[in-house]
N, C-alpha and C. Protein backbone atom coordinates (compact mmCIF):
# COMPACT_ATOMS: atom_id res chain seq x y z
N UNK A 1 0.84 -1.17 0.00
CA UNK A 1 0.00 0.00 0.00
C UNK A 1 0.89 1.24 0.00
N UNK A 2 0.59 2.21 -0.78
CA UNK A 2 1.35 3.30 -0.63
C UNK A 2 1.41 4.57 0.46
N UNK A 3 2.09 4.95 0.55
CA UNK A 3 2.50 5.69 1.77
C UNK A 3 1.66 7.05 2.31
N UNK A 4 0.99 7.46 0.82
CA UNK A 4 -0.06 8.77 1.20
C UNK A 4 -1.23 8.30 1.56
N UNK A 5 -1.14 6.84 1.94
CA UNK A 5 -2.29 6.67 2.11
C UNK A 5 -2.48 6.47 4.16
N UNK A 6 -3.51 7.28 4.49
CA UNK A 6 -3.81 7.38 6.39
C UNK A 6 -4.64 6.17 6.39
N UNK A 7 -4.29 5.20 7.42
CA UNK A 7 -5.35 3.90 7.66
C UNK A 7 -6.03 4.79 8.98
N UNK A 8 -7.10 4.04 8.94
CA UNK A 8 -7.91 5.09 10.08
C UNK A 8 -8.47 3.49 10.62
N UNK A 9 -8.35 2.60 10.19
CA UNK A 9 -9.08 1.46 11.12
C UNK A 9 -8.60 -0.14 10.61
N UNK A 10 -8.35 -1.15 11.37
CA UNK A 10 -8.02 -2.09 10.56
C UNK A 10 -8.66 -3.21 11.72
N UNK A 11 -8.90 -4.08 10.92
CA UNK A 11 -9.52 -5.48 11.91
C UNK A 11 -9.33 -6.69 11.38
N UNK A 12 -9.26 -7.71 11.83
CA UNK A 12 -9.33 -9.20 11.05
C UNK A 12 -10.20 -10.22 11.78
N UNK A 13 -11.46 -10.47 11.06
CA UNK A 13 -12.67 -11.25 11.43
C UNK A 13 -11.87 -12.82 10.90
N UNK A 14 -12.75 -13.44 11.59
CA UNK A 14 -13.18 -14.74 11.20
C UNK A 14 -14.14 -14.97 9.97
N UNK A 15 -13.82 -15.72 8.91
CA UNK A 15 -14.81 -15.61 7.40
C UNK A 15 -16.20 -16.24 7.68
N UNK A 16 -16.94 -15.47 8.83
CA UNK A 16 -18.27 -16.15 9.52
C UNK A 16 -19.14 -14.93 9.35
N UNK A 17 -20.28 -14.97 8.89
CA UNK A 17 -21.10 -14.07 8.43
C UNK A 17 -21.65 -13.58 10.36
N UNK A 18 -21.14 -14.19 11.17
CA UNK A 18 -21.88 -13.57 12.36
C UNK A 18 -20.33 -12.58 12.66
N UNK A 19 -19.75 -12.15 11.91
CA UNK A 19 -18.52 -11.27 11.37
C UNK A 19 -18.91 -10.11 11.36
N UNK A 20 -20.19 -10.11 10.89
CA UNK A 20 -20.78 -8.81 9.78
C UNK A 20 -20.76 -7.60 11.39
N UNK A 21 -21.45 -8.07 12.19
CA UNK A 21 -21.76 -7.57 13.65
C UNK A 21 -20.48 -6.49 13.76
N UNK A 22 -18.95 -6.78 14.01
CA UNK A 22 -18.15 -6.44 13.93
C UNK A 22 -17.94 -5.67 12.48
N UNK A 23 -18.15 -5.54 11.85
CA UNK A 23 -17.99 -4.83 10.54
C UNK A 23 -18.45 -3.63 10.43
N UNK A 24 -20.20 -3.53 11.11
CA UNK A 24 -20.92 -2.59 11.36
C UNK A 24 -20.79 -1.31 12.66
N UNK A 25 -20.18 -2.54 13.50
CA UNK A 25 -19.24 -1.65 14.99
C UNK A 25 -18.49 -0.95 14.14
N UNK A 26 -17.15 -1.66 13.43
CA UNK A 26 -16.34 -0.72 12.86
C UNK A 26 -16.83 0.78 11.64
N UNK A 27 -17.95 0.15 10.98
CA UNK A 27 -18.29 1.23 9.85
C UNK A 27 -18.90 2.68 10.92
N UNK A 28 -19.94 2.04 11.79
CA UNK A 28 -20.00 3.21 12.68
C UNK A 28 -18.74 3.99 13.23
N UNK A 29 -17.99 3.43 14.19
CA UNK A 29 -16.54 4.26 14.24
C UNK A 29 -15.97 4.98 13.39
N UNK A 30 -16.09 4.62 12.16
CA UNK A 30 -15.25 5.67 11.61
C UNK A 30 -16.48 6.38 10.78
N UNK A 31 -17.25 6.19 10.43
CA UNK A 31 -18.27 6.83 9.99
C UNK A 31 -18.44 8.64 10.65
N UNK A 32 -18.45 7.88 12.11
CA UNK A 32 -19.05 8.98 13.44
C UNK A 32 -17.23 10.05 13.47
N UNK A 33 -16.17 9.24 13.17
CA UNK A 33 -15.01 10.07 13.04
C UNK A 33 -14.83 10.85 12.02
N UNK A 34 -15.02 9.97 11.13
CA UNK A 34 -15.05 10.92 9.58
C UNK A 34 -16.66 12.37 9.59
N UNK A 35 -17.38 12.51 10.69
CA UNK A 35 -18.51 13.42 10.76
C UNK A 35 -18.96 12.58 9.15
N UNK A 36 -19.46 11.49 8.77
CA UNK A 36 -20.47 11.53 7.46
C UNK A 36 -21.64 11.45 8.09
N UNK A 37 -22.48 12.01 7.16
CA UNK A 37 -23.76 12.61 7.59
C UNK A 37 -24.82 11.57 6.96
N UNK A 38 -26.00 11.08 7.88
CA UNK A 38 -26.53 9.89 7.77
C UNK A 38 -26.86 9.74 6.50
N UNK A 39 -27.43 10.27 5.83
CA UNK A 39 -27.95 9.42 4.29
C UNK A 39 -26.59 9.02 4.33
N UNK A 40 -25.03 9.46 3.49
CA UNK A 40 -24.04 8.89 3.47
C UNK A 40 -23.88 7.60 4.20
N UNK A 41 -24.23 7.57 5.33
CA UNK A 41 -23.94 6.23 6.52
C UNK A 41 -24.18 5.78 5.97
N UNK A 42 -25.58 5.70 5.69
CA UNK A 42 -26.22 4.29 4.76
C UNK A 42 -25.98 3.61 4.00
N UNK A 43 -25.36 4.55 2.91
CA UNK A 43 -24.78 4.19 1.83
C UNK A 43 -23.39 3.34 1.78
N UNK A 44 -22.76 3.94 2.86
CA UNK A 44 -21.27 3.43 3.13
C UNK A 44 -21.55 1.94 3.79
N UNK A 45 -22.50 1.66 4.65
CA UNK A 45 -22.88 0.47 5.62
C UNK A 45 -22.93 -0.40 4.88
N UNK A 46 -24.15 -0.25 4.05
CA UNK A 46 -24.75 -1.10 2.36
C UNK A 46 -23.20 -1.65 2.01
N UNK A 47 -22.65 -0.85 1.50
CA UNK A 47 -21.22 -0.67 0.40
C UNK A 47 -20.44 -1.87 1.34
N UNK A 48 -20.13 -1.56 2.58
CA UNK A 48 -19.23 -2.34 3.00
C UNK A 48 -19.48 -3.57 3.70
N UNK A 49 -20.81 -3.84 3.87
CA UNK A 49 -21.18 -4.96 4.28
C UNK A 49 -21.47 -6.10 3.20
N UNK A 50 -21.66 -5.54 2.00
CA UNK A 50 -21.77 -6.20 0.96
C UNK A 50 -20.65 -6.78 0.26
N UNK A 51 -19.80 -5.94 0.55
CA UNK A 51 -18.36 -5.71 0.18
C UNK A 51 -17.81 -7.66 1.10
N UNK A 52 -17.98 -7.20 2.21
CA UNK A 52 -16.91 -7.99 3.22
C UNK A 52 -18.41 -9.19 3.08
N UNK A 53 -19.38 -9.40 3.08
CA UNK A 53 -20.48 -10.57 2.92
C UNK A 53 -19.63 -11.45 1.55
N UNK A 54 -19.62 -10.71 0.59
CA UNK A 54 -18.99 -11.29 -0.98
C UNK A 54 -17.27 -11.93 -0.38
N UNK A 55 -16.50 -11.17 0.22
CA UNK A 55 -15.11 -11.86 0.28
C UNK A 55 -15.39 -12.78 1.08
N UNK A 56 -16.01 -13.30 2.23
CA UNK A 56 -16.66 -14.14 2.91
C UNK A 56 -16.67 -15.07 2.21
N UNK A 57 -18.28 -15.08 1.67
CA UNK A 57 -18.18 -16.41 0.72
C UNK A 57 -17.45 -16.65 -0.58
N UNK A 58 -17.06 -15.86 -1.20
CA UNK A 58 -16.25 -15.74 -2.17
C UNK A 58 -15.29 -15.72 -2.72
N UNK A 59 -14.38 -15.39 -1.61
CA UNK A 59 -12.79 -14.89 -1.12
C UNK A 59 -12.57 -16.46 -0.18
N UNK A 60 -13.39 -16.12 0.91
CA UNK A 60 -12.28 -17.62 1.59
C UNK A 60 -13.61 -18.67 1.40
N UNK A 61 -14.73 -19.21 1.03
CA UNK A 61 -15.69 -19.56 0.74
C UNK A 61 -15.97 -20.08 2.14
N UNK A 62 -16.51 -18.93 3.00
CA UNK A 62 -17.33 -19.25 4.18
C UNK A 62 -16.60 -19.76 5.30
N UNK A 63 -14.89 -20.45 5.14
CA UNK A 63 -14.51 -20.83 5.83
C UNK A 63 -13.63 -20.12 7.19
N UNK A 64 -14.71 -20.14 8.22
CA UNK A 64 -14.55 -19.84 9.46
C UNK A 64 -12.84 -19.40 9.85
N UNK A 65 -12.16 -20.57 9.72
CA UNK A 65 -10.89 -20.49 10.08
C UNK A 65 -9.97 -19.81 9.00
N UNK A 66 -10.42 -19.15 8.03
CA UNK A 66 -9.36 -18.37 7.45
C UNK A 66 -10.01 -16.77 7.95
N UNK A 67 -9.16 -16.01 8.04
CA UNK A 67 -9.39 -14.48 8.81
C UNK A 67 -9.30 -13.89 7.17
N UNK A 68 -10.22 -12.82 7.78
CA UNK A 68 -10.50 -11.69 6.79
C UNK A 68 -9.61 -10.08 7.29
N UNK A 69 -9.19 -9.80 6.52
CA UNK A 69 -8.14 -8.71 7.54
C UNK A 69 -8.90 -7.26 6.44
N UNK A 70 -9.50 -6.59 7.50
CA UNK A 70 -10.02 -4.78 6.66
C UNK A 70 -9.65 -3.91 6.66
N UNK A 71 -8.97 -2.94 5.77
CA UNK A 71 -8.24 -1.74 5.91
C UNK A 71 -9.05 -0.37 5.68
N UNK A 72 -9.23 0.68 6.40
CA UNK A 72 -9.97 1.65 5.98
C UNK A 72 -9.13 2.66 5.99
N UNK A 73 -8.96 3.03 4.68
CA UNK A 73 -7.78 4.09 4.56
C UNK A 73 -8.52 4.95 3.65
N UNK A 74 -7.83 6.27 3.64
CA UNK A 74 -7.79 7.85 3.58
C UNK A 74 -6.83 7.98 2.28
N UNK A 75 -7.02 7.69 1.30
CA UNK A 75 -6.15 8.63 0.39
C UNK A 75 -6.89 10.10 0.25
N UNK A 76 -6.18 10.77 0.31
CA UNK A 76 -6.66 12.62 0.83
C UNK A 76 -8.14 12.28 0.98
N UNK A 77 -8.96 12.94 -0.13
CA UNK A 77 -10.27 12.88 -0.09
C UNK A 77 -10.91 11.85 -0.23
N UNK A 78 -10.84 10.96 -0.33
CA UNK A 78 -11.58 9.57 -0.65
C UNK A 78 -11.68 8.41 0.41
N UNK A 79 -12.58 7.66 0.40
CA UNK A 79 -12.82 6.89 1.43
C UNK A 79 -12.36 5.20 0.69
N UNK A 80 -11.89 4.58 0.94
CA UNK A 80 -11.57 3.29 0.69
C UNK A 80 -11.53 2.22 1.52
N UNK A 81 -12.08 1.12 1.06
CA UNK A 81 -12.32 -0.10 1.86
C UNK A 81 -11.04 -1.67 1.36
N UNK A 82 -10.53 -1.90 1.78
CA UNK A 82 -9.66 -2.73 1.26
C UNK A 82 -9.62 -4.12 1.85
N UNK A 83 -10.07 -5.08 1.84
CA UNK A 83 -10.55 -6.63 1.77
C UNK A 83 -9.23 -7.68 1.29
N UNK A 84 -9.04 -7.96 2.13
CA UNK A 84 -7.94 -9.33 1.59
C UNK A 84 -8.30 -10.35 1.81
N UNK A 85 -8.79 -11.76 1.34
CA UNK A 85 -9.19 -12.94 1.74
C UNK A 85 -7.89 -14.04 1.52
N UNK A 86 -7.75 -15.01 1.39
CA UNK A 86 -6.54 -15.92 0.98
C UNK A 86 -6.61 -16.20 -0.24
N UNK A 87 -7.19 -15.57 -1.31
CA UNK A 87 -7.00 -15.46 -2.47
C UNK A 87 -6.39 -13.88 -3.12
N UNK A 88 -7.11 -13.50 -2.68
CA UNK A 88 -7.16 -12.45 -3.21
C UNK A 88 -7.10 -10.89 -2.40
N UNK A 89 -6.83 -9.29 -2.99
CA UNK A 89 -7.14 -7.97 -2.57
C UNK A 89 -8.13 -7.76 -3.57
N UNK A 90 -9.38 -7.09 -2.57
CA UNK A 90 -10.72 -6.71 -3.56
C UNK A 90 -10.74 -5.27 -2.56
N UNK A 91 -10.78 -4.04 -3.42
CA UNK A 91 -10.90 -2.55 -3.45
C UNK A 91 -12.37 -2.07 -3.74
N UNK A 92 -13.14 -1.82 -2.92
CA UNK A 92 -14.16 -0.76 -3.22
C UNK A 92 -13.97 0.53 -3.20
């Protein structure tokens, strides 16, 4: 990852959809840090729960014991979600 980029939050779930719980803790945190203003929330919640639901089954296919690791980083203006499963990096 490159260097202008600010991580503002990082976590690594278990690839278990009772995961998501923790996903939504985190989107609030930084949501409520970043001041986005609720319609936005919504949109971002949607975005990233859908986001990390798909690498779940898709990325490690459901399997519990491989960890999902989430990066929420700041390139200047932009909000980015970054997903690594044991295949793969998937960028929203």
């Amino acid at each position: 990852m490159k260097e202008d980029f600010t991580i503002i939050e990082r976590i690594r779930i278990p690839s278990d959809h009772s995961s998501l719980k923790d996903v939504e803790k985190l989107v609030d945190a930084v949501c409520a840090k970043l001041n986005v203003d609720e319609d936005n929330y919504g949109n971002v919640l949607i975005a990233v729960t859908e986001a990390v639901n798909n690498a779940i089954e898709h990325g490690n296919g459901s399997i519990s014991d491989l960890l999902l690791r989430l990066l929420l980083v700041i390139p200047r203006t932009l909000f980015v979600l970054v997903l690594q499963t044991r295949a793969s990096v998937l960028t929203t």
